[in-house]
C-alpha atoms as a PDB file:
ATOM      1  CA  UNK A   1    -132.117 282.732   7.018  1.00  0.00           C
ATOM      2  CA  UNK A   2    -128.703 283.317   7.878  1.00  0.00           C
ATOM      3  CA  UNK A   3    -126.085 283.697   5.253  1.00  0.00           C
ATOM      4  CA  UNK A   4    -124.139 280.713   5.583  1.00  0.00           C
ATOM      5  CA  UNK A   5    -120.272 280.265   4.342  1.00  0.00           C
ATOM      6  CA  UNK A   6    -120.769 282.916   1.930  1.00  0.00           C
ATOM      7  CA  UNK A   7    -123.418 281.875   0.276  1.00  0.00           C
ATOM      8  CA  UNK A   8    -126.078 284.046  -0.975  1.00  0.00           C
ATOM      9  CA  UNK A   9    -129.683 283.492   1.785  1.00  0.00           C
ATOM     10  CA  UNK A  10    -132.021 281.471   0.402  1.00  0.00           C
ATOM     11  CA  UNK A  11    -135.562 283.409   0.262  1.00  0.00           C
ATOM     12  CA  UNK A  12    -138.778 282.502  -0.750  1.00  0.00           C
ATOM     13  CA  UNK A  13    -139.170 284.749  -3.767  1.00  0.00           C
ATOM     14  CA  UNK A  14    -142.589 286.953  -5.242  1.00  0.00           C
ATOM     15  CA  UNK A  15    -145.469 288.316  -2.890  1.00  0.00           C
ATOM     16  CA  UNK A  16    -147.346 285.875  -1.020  1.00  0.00           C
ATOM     17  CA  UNK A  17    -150.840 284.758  -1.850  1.00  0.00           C
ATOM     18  CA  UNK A  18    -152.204 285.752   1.857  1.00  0.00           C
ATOM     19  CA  UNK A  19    -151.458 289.417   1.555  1.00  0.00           C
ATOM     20  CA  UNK A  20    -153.756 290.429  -1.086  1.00  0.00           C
ATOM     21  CA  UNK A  21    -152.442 293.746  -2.096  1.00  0.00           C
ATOM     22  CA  UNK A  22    -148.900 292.427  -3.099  1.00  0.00           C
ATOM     23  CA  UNK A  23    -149.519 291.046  -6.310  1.00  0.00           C
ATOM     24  CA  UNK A  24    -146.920 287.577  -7.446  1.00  0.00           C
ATOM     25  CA  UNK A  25    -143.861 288.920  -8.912  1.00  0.00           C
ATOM     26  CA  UNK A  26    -141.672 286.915 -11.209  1.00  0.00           C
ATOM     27  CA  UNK A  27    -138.655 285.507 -10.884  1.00  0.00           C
ATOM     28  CA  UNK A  28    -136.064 287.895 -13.101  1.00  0.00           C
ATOM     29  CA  UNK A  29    -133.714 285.906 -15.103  1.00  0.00           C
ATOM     30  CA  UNK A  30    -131.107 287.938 -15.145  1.00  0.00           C
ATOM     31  CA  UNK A  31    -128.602 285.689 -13.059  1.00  0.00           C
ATOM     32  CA  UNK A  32    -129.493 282.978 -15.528  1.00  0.00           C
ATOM     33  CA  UNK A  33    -128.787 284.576 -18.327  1.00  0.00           C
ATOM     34  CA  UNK A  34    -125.513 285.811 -16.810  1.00  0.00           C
ATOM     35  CA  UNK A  35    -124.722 281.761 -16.515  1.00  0.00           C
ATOM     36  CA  UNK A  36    -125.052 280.773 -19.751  1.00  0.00           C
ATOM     37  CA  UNK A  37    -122.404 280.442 -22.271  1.00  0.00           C
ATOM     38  CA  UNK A  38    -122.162 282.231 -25.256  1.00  0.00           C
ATOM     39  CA  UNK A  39    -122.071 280.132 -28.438  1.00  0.00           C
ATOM     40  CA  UNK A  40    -119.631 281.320 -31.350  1.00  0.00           C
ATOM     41  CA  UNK A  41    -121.344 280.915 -34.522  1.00  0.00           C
ATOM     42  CA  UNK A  42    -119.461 279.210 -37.306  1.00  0.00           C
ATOM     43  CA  UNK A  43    -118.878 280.523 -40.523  1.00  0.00           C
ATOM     44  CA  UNK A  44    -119.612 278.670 -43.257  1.00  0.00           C
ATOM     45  CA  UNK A  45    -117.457 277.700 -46.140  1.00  0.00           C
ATOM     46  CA  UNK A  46    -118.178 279.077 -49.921  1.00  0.00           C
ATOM     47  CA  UNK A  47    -117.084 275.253 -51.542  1.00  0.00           C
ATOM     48  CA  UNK A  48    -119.237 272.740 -51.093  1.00  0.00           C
ATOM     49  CA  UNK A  49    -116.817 269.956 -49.864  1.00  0.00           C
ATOM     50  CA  UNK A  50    -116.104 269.230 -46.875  1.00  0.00           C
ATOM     51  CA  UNK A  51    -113.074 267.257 -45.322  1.00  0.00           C
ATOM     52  CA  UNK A  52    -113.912 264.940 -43.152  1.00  0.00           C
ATOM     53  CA  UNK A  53    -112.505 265.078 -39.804  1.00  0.00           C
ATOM     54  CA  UNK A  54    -111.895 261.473 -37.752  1.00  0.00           C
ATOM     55  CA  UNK A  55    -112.414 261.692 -33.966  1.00  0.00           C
ATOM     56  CA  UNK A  56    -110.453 259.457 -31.961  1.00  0.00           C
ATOM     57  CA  UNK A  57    -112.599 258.022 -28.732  1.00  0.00           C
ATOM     58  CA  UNK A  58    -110.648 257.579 -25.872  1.00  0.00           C
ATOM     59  CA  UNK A  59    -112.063 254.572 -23.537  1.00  0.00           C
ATOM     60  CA  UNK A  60    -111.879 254.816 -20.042  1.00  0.00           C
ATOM     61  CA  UNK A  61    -111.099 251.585 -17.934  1.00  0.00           C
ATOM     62  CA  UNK A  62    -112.569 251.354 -14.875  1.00  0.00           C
ATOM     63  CA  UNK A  63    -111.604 248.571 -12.451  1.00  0.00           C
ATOM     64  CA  UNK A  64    -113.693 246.755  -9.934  1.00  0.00           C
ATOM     65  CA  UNK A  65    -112.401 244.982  -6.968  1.00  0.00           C
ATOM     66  CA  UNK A  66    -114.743 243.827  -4.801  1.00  0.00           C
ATOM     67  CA  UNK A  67    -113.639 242.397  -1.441  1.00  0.00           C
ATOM     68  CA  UNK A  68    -117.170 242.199   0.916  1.00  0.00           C
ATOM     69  CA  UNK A  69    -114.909 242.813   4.017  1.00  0.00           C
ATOM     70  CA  UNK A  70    -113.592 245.745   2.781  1.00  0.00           C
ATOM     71  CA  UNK A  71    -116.608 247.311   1.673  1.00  0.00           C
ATOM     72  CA  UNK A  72    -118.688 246.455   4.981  1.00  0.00           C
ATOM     73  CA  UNK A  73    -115.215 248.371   6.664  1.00  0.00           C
ATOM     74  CA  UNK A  74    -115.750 251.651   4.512  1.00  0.00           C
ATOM     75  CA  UNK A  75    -119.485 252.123   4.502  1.00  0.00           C
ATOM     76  CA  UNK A  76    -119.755 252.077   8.330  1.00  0.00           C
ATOM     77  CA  UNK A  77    -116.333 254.880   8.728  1.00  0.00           C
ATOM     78  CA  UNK A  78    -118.179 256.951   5.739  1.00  0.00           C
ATOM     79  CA  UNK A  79    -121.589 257.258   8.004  1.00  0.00           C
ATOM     80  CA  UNK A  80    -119.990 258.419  11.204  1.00  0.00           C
ATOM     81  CA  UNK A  81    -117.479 261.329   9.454  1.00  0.00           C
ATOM     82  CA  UNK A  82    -121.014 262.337   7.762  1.00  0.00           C
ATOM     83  CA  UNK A  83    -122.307 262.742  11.226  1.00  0.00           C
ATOM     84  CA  UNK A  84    -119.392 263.936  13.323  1.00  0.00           C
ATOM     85  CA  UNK A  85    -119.719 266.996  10.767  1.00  0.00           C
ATOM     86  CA  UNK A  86    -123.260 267.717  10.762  1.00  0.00           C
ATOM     87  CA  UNK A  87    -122.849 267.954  15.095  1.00  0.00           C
ATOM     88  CA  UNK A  88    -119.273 269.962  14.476  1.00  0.00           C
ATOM     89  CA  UNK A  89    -120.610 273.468  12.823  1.00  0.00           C
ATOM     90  CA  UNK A  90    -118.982 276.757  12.864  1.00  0.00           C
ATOM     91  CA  UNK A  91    -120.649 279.809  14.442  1.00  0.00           C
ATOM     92  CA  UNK A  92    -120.511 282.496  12.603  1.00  0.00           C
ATOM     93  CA  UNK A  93    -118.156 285.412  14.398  1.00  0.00           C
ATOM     94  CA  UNK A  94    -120.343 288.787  15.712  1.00  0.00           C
ATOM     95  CA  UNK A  95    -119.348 291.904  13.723  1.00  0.00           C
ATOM     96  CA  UNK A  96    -119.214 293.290  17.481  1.00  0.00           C
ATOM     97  CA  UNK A  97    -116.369 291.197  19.006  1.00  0.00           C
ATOM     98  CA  UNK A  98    -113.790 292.416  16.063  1.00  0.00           C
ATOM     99  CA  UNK A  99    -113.748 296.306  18.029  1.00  0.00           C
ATOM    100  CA  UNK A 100    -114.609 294.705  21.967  1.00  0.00           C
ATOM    101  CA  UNK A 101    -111.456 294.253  23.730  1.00  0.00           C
ATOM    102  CA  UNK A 102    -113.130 292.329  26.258  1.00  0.00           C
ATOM    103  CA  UNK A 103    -116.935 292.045  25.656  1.00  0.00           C
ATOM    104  CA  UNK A 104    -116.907 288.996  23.261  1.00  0.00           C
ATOM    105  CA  UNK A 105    -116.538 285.649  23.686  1.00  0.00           C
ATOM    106  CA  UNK A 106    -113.283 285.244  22.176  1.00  0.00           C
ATOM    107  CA  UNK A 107    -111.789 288.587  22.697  1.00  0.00           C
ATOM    108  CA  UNK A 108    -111.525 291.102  20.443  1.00  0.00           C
ATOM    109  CA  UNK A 109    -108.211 292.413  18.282  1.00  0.00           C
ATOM    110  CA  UNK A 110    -108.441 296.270  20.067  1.00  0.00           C
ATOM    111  CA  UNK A 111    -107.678 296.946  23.788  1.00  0.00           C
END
């Protein structure tokens, strides 16, 4: 798999099954240790009472209009940008054209 917009290639990880002598590996969990976030632990107080703290909820409207015109409008413009971008994809520029003057495709920045 090619390494797309900087992501990291998706590989099948561990040995496969067919091979025999390569045994199933495990997936390390380093990276998803690395994710998690650390949790401060409190300290508790000596006294026993304890204040009690009021939490305001703040409530979110949300407003619904609903025109059926509109809504037929916007689903049928939201299907063809989805699939005017799936056809439009960016090739990913050879290391060789950067140091080809001519060679490449697009022309290189030497020469």
């Amino acid at each position: 798999l090619k390494n797309r917009a900087g992501k990291r290639a998706r590989k099948s990880s561990g040995g496969k099954r067919a091979r025999g002598s390569m045994p199933r590996r495990r997936k390390s969990r380093k990276r998803k240790r690395r994710k998690r976030r650390k949790r401060r632990k409190r300290k508790r107080r000596k006294w026993r009472r304890r204040r009690r703290r009021r939490r305001r909820r703040r409530r979110r409207r949300r407003r619904r209009r609903r025109r059926r015109r509109r809504m037929r409008r916007r689903r049928r413009r939201r299907w063809r940008r989805r699939s005017r971008g799936r056809r439009r994809r960016k090739r990913k520029k050879s290391r060789i054209r950067k140091w080809m003057p001519n060679g490449g495709v697009e022309g290189g920045r030497g020469g």
